[in-house]
C-alpha atoms as a PDB file:
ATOM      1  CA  UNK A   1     -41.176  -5.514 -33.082  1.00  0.00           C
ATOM      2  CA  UNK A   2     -41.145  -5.199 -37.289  1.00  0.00           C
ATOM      3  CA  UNK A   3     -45.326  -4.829 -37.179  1.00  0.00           C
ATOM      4  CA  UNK A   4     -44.141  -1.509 -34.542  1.00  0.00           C
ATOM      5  CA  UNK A   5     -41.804  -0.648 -36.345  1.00  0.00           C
ATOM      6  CA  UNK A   6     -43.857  -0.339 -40.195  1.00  0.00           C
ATOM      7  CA  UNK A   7     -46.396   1.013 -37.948  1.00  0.00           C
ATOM      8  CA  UNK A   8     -44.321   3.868 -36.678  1.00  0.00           C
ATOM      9  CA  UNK A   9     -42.744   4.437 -40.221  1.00  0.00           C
ATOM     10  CA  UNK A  10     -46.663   4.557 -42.066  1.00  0.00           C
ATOM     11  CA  UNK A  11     -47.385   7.032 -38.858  1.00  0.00           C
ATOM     12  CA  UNK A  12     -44.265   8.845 -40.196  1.00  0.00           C
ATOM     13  CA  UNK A  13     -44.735   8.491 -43.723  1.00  0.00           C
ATOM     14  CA  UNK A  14     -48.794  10.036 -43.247  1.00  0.00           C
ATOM     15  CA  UNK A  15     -47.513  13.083 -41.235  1.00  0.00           C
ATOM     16  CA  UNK A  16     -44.507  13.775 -43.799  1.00  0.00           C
ATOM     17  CA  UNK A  17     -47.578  14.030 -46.944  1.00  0.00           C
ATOM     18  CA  UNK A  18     -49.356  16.185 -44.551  1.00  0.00           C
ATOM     19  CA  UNK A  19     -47.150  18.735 -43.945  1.00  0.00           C
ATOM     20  CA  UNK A  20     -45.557  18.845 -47.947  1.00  0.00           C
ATOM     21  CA  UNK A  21     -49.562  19.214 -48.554  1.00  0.00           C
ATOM     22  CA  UNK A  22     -49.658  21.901 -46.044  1.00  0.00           C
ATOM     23  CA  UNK A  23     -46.413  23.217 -48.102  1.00  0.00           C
ATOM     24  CA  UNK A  24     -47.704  22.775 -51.684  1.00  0.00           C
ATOM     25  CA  UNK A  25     -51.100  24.845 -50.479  1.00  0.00           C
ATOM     26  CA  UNK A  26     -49.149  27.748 -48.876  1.00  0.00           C
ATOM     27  CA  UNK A  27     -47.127  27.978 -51.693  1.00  0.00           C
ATOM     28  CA  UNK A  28     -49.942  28.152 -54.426  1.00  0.00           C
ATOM     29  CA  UNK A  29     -51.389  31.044 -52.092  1.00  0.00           C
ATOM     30  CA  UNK A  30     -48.231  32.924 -51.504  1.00  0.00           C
ATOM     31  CA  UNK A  31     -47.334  33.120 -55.330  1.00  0.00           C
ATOM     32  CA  UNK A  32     -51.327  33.175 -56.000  1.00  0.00           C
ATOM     33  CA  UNK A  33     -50.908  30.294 -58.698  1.00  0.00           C
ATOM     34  CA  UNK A  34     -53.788  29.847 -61.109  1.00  0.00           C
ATOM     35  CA  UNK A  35     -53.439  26.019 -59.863  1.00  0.00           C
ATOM     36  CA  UNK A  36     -56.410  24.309 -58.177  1.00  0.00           C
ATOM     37  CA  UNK A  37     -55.498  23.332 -54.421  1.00  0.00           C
ATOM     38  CA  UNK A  38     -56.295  19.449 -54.334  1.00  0.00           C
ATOM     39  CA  UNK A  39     -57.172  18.432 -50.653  1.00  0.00           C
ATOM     40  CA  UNK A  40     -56.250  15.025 -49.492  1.00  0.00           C
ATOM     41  CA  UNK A  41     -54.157  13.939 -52.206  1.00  0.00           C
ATOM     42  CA  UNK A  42     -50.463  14.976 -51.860  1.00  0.00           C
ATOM     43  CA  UNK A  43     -49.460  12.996 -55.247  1.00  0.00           C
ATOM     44  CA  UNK A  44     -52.140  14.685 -57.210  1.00  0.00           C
ATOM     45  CA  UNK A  45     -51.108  17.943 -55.571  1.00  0.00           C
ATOM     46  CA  UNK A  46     -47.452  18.027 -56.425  1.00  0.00           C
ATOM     47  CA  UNK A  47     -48.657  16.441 -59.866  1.00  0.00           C
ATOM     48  CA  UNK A  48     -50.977  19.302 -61.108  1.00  0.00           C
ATOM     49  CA  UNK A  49     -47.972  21.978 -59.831  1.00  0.00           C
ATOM     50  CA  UNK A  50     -45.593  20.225 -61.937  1.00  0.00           C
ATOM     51  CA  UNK A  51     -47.836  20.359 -64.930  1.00  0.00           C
ATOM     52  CA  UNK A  52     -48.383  24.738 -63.836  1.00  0.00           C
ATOM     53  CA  UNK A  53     -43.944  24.105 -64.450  1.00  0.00           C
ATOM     54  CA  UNK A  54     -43.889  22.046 -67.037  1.00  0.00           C
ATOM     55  CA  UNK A  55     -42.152  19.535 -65.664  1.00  0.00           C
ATOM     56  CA  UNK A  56     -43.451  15.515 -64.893  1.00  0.00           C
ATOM     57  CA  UNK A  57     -40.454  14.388 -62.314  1.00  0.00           C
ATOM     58  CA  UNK A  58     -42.576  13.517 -59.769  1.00  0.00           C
ATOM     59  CA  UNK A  59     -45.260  11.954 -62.161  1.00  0.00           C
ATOM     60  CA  UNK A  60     -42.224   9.286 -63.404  1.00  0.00           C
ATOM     61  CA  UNK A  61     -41.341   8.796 -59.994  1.00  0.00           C
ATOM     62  CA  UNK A  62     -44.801   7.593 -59.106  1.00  0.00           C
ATOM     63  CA  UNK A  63     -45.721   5.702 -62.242  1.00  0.00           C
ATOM     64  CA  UNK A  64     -42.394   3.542 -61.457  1.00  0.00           C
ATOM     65  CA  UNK A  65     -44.281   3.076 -58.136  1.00  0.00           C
ATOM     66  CA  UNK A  66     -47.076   2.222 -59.448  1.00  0.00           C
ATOM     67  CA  UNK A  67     -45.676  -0.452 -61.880  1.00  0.00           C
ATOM     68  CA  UNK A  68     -43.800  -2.524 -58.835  1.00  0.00           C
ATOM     69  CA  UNK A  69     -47.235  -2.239 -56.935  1.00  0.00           C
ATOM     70  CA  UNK A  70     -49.082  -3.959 -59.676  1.00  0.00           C
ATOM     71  CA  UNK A  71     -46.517  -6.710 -60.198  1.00  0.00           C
ATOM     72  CA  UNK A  72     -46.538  -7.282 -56.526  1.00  0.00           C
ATOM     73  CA  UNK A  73     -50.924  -7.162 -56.465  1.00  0.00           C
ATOM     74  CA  UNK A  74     -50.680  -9.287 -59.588  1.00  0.00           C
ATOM     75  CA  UNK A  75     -48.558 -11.965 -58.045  1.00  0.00           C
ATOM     76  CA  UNK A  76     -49.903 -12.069 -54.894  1.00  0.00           C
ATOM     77  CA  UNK A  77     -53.533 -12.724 -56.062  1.00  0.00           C
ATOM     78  CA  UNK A  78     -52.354 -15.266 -58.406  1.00  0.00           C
ATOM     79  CA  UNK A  79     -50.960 -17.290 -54.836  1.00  0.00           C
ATOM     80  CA  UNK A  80     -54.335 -16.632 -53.462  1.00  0.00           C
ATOM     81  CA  UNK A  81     -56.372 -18.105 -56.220  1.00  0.00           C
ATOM     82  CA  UNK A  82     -54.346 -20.989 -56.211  1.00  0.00           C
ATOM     83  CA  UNK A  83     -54.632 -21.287 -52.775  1.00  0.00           C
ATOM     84  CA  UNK A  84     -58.244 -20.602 -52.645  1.00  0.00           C
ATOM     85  CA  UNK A  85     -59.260 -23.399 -55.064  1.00  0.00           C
ATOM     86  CA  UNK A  86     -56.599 -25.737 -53.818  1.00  0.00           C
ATOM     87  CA  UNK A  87     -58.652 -25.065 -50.394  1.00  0.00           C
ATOM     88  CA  UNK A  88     -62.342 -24.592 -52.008  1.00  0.00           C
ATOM     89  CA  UNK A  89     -61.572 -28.178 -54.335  1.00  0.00           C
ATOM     90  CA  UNK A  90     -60.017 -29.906 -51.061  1.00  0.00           C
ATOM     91  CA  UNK A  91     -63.454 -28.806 -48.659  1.00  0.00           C
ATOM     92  CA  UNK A  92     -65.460 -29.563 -51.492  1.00  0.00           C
ATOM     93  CA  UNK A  93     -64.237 -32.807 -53.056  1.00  0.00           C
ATOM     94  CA  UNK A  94     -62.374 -34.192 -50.229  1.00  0.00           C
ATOM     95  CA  UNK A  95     -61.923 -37.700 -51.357  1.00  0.00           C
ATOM     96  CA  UNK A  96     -59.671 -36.526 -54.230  1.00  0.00           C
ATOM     97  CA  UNK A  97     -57.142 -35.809 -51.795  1.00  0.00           C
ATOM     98  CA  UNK A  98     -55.589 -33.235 -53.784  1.00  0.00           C
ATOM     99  CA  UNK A  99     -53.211 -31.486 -51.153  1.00  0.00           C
ATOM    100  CA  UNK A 100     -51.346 -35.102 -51.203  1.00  0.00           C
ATOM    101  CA  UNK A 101     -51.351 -35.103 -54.676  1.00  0.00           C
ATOM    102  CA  UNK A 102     -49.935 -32.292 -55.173  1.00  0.00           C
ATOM    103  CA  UNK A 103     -47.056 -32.814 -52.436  1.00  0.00           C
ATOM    104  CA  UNK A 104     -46.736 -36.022 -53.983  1.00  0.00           C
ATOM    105  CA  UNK A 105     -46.104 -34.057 -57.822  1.00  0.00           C
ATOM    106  CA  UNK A 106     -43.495 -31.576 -55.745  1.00  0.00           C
ATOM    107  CA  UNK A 107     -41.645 -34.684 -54.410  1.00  0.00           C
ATOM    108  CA  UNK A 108     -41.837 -36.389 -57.671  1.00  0.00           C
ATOM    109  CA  UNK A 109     -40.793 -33.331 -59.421  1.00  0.00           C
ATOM    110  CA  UNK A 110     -38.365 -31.956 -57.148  1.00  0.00           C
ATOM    111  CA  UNK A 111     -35.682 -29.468 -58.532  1.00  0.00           C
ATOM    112  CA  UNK A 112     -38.872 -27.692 -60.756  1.00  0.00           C
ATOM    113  CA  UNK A 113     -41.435 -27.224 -58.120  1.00  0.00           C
ATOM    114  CA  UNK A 114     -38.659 -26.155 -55.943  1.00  0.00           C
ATOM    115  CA  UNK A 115     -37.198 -23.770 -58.757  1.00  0.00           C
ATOM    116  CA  UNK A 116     -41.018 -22.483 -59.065  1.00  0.00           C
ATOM    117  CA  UNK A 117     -41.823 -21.953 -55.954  1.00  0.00           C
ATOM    118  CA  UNK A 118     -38.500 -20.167 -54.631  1.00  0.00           C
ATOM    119  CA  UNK A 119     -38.654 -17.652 -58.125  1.00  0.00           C
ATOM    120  CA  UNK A 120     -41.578 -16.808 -56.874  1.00  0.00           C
ATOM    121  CA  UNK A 121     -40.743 -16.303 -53.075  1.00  0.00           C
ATOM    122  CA  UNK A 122     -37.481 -14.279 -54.354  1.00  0.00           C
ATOM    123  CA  UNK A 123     -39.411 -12.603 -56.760  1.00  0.00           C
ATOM    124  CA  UNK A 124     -42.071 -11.325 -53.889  1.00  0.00           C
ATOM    125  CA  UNK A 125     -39.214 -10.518 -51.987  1.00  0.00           C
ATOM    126  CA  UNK A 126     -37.262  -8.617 -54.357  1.00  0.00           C
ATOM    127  CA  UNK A 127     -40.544  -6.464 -55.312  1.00  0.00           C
ATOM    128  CA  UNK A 128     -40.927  -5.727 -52.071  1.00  0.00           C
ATOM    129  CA  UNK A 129     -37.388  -4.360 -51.258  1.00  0.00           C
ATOM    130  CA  UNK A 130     -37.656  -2.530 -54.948  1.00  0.00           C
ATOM    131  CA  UNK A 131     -41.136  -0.932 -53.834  1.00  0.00           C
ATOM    132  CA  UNK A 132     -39.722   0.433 -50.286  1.00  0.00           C
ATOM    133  CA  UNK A 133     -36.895   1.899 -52.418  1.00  0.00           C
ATOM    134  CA  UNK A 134     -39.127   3.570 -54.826  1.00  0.00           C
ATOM    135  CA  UNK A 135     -41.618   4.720 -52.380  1.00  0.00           C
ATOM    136  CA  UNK A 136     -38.295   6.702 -50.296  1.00  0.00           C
ATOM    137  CA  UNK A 137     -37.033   7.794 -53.400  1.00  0.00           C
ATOM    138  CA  UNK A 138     -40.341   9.005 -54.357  1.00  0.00           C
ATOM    139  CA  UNK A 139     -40.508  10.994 -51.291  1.00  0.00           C
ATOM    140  CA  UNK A 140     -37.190  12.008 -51.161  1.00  0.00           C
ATOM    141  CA  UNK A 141     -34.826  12.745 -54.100  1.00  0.00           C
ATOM    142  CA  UNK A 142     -37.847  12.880 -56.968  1.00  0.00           C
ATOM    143  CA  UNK A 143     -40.052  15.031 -54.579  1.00  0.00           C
ATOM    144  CA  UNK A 144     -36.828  17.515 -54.202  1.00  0.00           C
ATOM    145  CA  UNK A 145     -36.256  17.683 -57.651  1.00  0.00           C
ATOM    146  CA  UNK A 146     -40.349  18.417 -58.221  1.00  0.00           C
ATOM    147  CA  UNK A 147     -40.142  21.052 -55.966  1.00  0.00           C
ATOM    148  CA  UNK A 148     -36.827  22.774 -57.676  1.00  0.00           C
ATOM    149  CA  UNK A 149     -38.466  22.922 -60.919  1.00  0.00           C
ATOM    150  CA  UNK A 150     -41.697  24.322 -59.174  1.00  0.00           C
ATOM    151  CA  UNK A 151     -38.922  27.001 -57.218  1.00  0.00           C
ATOM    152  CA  UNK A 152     -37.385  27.614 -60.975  1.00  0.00           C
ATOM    153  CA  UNK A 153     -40.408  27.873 -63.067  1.00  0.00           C
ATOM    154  CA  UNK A 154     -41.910  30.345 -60.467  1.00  0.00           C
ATOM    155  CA  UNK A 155     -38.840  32.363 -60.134  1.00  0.00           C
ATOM    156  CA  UNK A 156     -38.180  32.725 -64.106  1.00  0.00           C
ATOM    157  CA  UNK A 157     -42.334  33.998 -64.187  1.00  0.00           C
ATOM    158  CA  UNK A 158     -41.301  35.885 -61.455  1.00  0.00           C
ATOM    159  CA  UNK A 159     -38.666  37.598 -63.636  1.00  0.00           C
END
């Protein structure tokens, strides 16, 4: 039911961009904005508006996106090296039996490999939960407060 359920909330997620592209667009063309219209790239969109208001809201937003999306890229293909040549030196070298040596170094060392190896489970969970938060946030309450400062810088030209 969860694979559904992230499936119907990245379906959700897709048609919400659309239609604040489809916003951002009419709104250059109904205030005839000397701003280029960016197709197919809602971030870089609301970005190059914000730099017509002088504003970078929604540019913070996303670079504290961006951030947690590295740390979790960076950690996860550190586990997958290590599991790839764990897997590639087991295949290849496979009397040096060194899946039981290293459960038999976890055993020996128990409270550190078990310290390391839950720090890093907490860790990917934790990043995770952070990067959901940021991502609604940056769609939410930082794309709101973009789009005032694009309302107030328009209306004070306006004036």
């Amino acid at each position: 039911m969860n694979v559904l359920g992230q499936l119907g909330s990245a379906i959700q997620s897709s048609l919400f961009i659309q239609s604040e592209l489809k916003k951002a667009h009419a709104f250059i063309q109904k205030h005839d904005l000397p701003v280029e219209q960016v197709e197919n790239d809602f971030h870089k969109q609301i970005i190059v508006l914000e730099q017509y208001a002088g504003t970078r809201v929604f540019q913070r937003g996303l670079a504290k996106y961006k951030v947690i999306n590295v740390m979790l890229i960076i950690i996860s293909v550190i586990i997958l090296l290590a599991a790839g040549i764990v897997a590639a030196v087991e295949y290849l070298q496979p009397e040096r039996h060194l899946l039981q040596v290293l459960a038999n170094a976890m055993f020996d060392h128990w409270v550190p490999s078990i310290t390391l190896l839950s720090v890093v489970f907490v860790g990917v969970i934790v990043l995770a939960i952070v990067r959901n938060v940021y991502a609604k946030q940056l769609h939410t309450h930082v794309l709101d407060r973009a789009w005032q400062a694009i309302f107030n810088h328009e209306d004070r030209e306006q004036l």
